[in-house]
Protein backbone atom coordinates (compact mmCIF):
# COMPACT_ATOMS: atom_id res chain seq x y z
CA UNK A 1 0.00 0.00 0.00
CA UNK A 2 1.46 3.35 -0.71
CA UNK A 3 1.14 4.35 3.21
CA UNK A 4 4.13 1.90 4.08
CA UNK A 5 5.86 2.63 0.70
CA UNK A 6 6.42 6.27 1.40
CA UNK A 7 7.62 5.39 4.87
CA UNK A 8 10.19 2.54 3.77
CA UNK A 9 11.33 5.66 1.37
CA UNK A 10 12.13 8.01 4.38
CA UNK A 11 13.46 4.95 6.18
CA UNK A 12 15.61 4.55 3.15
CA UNK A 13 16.94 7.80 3.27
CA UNK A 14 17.37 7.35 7.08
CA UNK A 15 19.59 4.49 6.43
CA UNK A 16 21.20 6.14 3.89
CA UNK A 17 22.27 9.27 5.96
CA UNK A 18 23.91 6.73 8.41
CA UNK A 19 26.19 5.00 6.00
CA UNK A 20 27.01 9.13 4.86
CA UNK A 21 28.26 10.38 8.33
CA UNK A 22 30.01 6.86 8.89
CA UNK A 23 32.06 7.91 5.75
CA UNK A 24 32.39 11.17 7.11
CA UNK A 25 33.57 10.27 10.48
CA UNK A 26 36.08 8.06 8.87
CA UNK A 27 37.55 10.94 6.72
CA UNK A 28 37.36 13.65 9.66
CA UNK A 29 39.30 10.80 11.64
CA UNK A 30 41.90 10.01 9.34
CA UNK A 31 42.43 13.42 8.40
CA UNK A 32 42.99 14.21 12.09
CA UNK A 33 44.43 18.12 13.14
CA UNK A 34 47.63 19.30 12.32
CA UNK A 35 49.00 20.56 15.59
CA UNK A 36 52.59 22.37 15.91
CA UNK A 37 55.05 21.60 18.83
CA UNK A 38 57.53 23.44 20.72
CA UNK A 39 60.07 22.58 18.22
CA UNK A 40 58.28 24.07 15.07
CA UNK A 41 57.27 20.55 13.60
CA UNK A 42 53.78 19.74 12.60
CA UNK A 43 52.27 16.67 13.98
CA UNK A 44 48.75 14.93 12.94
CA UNK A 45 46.63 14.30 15.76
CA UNK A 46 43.55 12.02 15.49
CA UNK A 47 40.96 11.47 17.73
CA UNK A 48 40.25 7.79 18.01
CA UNK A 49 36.21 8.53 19.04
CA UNK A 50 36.38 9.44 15.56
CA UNK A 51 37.41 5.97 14.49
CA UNK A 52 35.23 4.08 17.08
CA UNK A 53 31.92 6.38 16.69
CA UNK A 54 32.07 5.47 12.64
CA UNK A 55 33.07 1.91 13.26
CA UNK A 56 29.89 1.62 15.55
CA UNK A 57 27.62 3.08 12.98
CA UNK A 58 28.75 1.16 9.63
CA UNK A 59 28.41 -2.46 12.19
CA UNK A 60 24.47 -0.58 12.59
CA UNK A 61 24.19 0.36 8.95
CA UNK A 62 24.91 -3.48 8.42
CA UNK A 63 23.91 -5.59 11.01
CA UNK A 64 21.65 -3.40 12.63
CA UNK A 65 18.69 -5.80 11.97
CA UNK A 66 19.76 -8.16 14.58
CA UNK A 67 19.87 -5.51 17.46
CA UNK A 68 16.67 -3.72 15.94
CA UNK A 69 14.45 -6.44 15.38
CA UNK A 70 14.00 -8.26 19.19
CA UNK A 71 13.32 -4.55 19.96
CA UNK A 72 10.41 -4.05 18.11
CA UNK A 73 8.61 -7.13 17.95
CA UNK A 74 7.61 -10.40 20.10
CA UNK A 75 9.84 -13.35 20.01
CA UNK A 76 8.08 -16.12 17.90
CA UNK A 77 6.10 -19.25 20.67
CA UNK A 78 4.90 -21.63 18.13
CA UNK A 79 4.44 -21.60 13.95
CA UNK A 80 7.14 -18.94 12.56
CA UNK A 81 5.91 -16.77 10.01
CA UNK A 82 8.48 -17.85 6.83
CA UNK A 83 8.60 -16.80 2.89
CA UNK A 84 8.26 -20.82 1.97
CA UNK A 85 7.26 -21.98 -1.25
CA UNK A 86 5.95 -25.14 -1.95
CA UNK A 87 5.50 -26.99 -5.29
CA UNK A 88 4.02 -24.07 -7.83
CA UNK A 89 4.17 -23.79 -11.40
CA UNK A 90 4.49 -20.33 -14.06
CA UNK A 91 1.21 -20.04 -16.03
CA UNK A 92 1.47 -18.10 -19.29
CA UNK A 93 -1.74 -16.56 -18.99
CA UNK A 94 -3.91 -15.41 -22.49
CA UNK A 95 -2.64 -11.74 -21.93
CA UNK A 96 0.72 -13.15 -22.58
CA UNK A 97 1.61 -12.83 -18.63
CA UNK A 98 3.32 -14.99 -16.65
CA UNK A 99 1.81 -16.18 -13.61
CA UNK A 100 2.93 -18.41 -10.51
CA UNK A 101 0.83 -20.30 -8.80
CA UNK A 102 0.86 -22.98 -6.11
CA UNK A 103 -2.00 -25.20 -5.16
CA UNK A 104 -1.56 -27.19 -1.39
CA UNK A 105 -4.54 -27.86 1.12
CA UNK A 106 -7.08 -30.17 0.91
CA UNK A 107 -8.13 -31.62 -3.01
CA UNK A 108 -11.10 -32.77 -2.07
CA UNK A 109 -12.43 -29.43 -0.47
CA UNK A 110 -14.16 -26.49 -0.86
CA UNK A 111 -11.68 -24.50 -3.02
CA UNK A 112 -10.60 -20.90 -2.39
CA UNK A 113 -8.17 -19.04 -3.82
CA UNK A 114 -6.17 -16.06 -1.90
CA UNK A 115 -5.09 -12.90 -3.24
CA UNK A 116 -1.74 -11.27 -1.13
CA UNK A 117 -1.11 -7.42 -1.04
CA UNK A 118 1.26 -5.08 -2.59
CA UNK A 119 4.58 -5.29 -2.36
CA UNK A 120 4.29 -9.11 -1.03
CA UNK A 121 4.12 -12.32 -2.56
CA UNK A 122 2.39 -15.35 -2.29
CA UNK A 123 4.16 -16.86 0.99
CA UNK A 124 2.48 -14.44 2.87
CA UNK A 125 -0.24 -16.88 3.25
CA UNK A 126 2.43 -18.98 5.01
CA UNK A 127 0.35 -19.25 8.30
CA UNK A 128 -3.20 -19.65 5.88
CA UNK A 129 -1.90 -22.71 4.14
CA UNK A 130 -1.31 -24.35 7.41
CA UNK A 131 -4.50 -23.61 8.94
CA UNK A 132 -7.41 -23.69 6.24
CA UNK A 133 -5.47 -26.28 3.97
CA UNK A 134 -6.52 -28.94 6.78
CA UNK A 135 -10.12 -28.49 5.02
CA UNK A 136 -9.65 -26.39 2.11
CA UNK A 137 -7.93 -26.56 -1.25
CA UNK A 138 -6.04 -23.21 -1.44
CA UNK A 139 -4.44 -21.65 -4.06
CA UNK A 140 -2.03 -18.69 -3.62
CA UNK A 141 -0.39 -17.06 -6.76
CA UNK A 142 1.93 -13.94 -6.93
CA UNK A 143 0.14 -10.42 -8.26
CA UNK A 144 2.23 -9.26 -11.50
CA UNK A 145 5.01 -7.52 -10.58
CA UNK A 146 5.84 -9.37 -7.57
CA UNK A 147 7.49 -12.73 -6.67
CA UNK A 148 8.07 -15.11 -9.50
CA UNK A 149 5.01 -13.45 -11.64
CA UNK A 150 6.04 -10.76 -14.85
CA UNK A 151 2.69 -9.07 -16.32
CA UNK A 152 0.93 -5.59 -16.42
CA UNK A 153 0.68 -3.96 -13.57
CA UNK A 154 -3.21 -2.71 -13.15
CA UNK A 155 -5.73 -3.25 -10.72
CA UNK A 156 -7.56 -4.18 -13.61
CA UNK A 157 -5.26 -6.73 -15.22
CA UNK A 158 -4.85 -8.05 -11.78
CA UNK A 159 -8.69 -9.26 -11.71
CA UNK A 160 -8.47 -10.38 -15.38
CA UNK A 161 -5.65 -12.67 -14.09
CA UNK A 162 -8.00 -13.65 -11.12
CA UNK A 163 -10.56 -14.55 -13.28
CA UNK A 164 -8.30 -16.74 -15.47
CA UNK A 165 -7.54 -18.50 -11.88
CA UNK A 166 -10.76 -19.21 -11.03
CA UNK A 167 -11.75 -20.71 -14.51
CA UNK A 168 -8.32 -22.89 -14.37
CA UNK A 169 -9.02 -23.86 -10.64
CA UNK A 170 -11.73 -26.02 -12.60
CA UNK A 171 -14.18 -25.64 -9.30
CA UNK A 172 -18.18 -24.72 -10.04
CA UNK A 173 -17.63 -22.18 -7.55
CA UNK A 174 -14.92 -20.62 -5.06
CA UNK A 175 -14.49 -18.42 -2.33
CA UNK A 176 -11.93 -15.44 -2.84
CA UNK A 177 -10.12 -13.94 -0.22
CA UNK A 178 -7.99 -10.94 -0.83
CA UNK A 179 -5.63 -8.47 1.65
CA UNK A 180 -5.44 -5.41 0.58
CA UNK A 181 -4.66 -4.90 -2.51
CA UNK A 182 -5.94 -8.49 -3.03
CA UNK A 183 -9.38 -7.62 -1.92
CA UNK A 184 -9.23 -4.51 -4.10
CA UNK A 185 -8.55 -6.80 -6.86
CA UNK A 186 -11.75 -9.09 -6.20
CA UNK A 187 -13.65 -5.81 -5.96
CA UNK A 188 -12.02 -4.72 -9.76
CA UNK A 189 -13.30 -8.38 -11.01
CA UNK A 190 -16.61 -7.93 -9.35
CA UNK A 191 -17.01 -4.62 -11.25
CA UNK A 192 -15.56 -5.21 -14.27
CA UNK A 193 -17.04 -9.13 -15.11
CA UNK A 194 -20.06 -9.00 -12.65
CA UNK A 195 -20.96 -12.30 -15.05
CA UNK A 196 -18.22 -14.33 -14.05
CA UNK A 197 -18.42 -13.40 -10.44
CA UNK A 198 -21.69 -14.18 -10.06
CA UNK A 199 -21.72 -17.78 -12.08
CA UNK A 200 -18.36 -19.18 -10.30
CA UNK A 201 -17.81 -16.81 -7.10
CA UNK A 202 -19.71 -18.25 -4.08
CA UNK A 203 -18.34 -15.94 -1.46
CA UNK A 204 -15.64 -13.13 -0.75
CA UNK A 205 -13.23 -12.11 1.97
CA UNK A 206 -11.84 -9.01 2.07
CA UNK A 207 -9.36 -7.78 4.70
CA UNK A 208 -7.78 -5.10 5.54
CA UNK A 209 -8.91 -3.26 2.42
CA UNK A 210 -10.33 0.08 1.02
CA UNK A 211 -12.76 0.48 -1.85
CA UNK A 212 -11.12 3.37 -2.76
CA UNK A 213 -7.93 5.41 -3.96
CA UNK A 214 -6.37 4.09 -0.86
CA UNK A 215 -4.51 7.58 -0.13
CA UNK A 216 -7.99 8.71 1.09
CA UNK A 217 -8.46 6.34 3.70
CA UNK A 218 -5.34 6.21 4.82
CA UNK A 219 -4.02 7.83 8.36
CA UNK A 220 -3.11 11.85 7.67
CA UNK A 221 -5.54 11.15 4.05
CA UNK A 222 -5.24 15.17 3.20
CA UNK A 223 -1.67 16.04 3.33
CA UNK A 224 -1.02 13.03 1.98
CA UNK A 225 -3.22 14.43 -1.02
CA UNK A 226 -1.98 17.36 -1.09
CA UNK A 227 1.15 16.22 -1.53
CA UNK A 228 0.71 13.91 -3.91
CA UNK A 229 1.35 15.54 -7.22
CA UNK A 230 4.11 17.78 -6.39
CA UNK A 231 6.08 15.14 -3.87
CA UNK A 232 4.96 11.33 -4.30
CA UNK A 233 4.42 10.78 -7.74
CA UNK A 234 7.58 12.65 -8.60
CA UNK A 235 9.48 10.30 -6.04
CA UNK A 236 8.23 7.43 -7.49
CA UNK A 237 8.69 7.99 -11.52
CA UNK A 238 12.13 8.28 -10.42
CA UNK A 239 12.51 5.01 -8.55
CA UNK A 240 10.95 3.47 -11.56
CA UNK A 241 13.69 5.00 -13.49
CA UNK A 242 16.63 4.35 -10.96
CA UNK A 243 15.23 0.65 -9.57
CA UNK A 244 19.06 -0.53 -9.05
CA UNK A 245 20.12 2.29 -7.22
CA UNK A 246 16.62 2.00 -5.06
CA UNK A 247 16.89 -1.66 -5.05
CA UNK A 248 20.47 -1.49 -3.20
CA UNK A 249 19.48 1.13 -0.78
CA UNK A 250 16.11 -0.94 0.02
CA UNK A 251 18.94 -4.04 1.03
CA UNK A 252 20.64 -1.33 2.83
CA UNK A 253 17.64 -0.42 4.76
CA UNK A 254 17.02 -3.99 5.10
CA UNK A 255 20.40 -4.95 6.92
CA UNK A 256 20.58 -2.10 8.77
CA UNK A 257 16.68 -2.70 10.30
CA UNK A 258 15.66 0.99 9.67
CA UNK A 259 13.11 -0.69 6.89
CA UNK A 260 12.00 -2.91 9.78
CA UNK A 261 11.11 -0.07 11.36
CA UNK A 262 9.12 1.68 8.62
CA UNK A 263 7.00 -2.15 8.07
CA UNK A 264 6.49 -2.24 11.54
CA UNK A 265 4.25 0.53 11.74
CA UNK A 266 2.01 -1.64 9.96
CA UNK A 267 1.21 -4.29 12.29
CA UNK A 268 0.02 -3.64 15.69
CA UNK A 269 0.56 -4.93 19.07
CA UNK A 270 0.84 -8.61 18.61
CA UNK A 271 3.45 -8.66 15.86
CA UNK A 272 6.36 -10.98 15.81
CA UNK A 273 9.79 -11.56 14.96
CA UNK A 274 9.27 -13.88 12.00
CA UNK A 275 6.24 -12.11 11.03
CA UNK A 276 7.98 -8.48 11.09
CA UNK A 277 11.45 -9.73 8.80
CA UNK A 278 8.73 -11.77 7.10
CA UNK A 279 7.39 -8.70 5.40
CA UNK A 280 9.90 -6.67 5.23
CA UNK A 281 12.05 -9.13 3.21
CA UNK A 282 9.53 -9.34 0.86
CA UNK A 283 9.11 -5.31 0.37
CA UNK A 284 12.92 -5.80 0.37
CA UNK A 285 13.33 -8.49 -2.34
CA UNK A 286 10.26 -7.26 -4.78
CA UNK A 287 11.48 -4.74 -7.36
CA UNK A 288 10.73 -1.01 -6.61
CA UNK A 289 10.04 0.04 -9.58
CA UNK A 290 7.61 -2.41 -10.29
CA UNK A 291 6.25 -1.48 -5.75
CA UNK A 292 6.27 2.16 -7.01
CA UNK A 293 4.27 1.39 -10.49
CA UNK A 294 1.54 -0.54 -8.00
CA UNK A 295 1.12 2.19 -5.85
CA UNK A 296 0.42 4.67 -9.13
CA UNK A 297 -2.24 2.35 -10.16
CA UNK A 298 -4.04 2.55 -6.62
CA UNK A 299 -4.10 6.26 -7.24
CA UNK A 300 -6.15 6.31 -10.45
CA UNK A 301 -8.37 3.13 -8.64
CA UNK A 302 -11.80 3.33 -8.16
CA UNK A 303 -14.62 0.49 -7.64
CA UNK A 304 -17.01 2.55 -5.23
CA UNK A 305 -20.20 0.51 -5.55
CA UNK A 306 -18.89 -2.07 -7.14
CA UNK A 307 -20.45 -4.58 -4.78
CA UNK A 308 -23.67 -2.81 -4.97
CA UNK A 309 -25.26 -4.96 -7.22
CA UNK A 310 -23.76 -8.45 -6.18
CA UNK A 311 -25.78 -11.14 -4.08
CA UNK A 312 -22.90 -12.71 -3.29
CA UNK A 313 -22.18 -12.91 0.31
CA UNK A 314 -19.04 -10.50 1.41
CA UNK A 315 -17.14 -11.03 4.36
CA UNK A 316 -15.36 -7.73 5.45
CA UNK A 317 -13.15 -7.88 8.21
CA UNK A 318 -10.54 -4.78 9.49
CA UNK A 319 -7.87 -4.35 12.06
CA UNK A 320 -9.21 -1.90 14.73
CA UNK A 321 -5.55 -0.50 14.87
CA UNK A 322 -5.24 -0.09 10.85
CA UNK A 323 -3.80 3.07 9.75
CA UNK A 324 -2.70 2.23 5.88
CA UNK A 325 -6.68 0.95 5.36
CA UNK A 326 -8.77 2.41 8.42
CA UNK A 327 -11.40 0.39 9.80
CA UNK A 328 -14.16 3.11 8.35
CA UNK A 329 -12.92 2.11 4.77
CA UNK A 330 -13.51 -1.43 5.49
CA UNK A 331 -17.22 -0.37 7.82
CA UNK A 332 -18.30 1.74 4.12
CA UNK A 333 -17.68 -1.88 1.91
CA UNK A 334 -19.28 -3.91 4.15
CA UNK A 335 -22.26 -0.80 3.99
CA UNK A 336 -22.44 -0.55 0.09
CA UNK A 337 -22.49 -4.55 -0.37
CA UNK A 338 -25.89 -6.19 0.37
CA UNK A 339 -24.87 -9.35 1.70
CA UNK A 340 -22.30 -8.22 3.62
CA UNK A 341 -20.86 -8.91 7.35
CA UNK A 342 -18.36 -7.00 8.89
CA UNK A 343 -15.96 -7.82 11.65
CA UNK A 344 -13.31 -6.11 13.45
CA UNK A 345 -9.99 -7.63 15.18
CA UNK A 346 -8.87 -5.64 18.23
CA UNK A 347 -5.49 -4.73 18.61
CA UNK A 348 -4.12 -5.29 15.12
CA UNK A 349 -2.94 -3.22 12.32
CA UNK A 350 -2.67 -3.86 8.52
CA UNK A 351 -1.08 -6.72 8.74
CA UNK A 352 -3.42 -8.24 11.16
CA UNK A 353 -3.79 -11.44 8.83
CA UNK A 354 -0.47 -12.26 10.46
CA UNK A 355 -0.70 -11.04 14.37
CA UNK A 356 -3.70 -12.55 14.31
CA UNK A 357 -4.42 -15.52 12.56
CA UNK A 358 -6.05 -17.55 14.30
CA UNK A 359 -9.15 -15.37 14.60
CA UNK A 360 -8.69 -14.26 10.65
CA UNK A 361 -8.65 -17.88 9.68
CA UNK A 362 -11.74 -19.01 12.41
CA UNK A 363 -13.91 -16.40 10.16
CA UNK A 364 -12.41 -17.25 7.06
CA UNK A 365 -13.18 -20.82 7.67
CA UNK A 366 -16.72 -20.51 9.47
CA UNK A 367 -17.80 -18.23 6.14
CA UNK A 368 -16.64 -20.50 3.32
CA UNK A 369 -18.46 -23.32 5.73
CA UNK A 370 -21.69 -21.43 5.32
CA UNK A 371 -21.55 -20.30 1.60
CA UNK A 372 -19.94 -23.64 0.07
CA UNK A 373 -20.33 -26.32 2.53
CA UNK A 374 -18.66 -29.78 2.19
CA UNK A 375 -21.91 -31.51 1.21
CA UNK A 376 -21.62 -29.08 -1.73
């Protein structure tokens, strides 16, 4: 989402600075003072805090994950949140995309197929696969862009991709659950091939997700706006155009745990280790140009009312805590569809399909039980 994209970017910079007066403590060290004696001979004197202050900060500016990390997040008790693949295959899609998808779970269950959000990839549903796979087929696939997937990158070729899914999947009819972008993406399909989602969709899930340009339902929604055109879409034409100078100051950021603080503010109280270098290796390891031409798309996005004229049951759920998607974007969706229920996880942010997944995948599971039973 572009909330946590513009903070990794001043994070970025952050880290960047660092590594700058490391380099500059070095020189000022080594350069020392030229100091005369009594006997008329000039001596270089260096002051070794110099030398230790800049050794200190370039260990930070490349280890610093390991100090920052136990700092800002719970050590992991049981299943560790992990970027895990399992046995997927690349789809050439009709478009002329390439898509990768992975199919685990249950084959002889209700099928549903989950959509992850921007800047992600599939193995975000790490802790989803475990759970609902016990009764479910699931299949995950990475968004173009991201991952192991190439293809346009539109909120609109992103449902025309879903809906190539859910025709492959072979299933009469599937449940879709979508974070985030994901569930904007389901919204995009319901609007733009209200046939198709009607005929094969038996249910939705959308989570943490807006209905929306998402910079108006974000935290701080009008100077974020009114910055937009003169500041953020600047910034990011030019990370599309300099993506390997971005790309090594995002690893930067990475080792030195400055970009784990930028993802962090995404999750909320109950957040992890695993779950917190979970995400931000994967904002890490995606391309930036290809983040920064996601987050342009979400500004042009629209599908207000796009559920309006669905009967298919919507499940809405939101983190009370979310600032990148607040809980009123997610309260209005559940509002404009007619079948929809709405739920709301305390304590959790964004990301709250990972602090909190037990009680994500509880509703996920008691939904698709009620609109595509077994006996089905």
């Amino acid at each position: 989402m572009p909330f946590l994209s513009i903070v990794r970017f001043l994070a970025t910079l952050v880290s960047l600075g660092l590594l700058g007066l490391t380099a500059y403590l070095l020189w000022a060290w080594y350069e020392g003072d030229l100091v005369r004696q009594a006997d008329g001979d000039l001596v270089r004197v260096r002051e070794d805090w110099w030398l230790w202050v800049a050794v200190g900060l370039g260990l930070f500016s490349f280890l610093g994950k390991f100090l920052v990390v136990p700092l800002l997040a719970r050590p992991d008790k049981s299943e560790r949140s992990r970027p895990e693949r399992g046995a997927g295959q690349i789809v050439e899609q009709p478009g002329g995309s390439e898509i990768y998808i992975e199919e685990t779970g249950l084959q002889s269950g209700p099928t549903l197929i989950l959509t992850h959000g921007w800047a992600l990839d599939s193995t975000i549903w790490h802790y989803a696969r475990q759970s609902l796979g016990k009764s479910f087929r699931i299949i995950v696939w990475d968004l173009p862009g991201l991952g192991r997937s190439k293809g346009r990158i539109s909120l609109e070729s992103f449902a025309a991709e879903l809906g190539s899914i859910i025709l492959r999947s072979g299933a009469d009819k599937v449940v879709l659950v979508g974070h985030s972008i994901g569930g904007m993406t389901i919204q995009t399909l319901a609007r733009d091939r209200p046939e198709l989602f009607l005929e094969r969709v038996a249910g939705a899930v959308l989570l943490n997700t807006t209905y929306t340009n998402p910079l108006k339902t974000m935290i701080l929604s009008g100077f974020v706006q009114a910055i937009r055109w003169p500041l953020l879409e600047p910034l990011m034409r030019l990370t599309i155009l300099l993506q390997p100078l971005a790309w090594l100051s995002a690893w930067q950021s990475y080792l030195s745990g400055t970009a784990h603080i930028a993802n962090r503010l995404g999750f909320g109280k109950y957040v992890t280790r695993s779950q917190l270098n979970h995400v931000t290796l994967l904002a890490t390891r995606n391309p930036p140009g290809e983040v920064q031409k996601g987050n342009l798309a979400m500004f042009r996005w629209n599908a207000t009312g796009a559920l309006r004229d669905t009967d298919v049951p919507i499940l809405v759920i939101a983190g009370e805590a979310d600032i990148v998607t607040r809980p009123d974007a997610s309260r209005e969706l559940a509002r404009q569809a007619p079948r929809a229920q709405f739920e709301v996880i305390e304590g959790v942010n964004h990301m709250g399909m990972l602090e909190r997944a037990d009680q994500y995948n509880s509703a996920i599971s008691a939904f698709v039980e009620r609109v595509l039973p077994k006996s089905a």
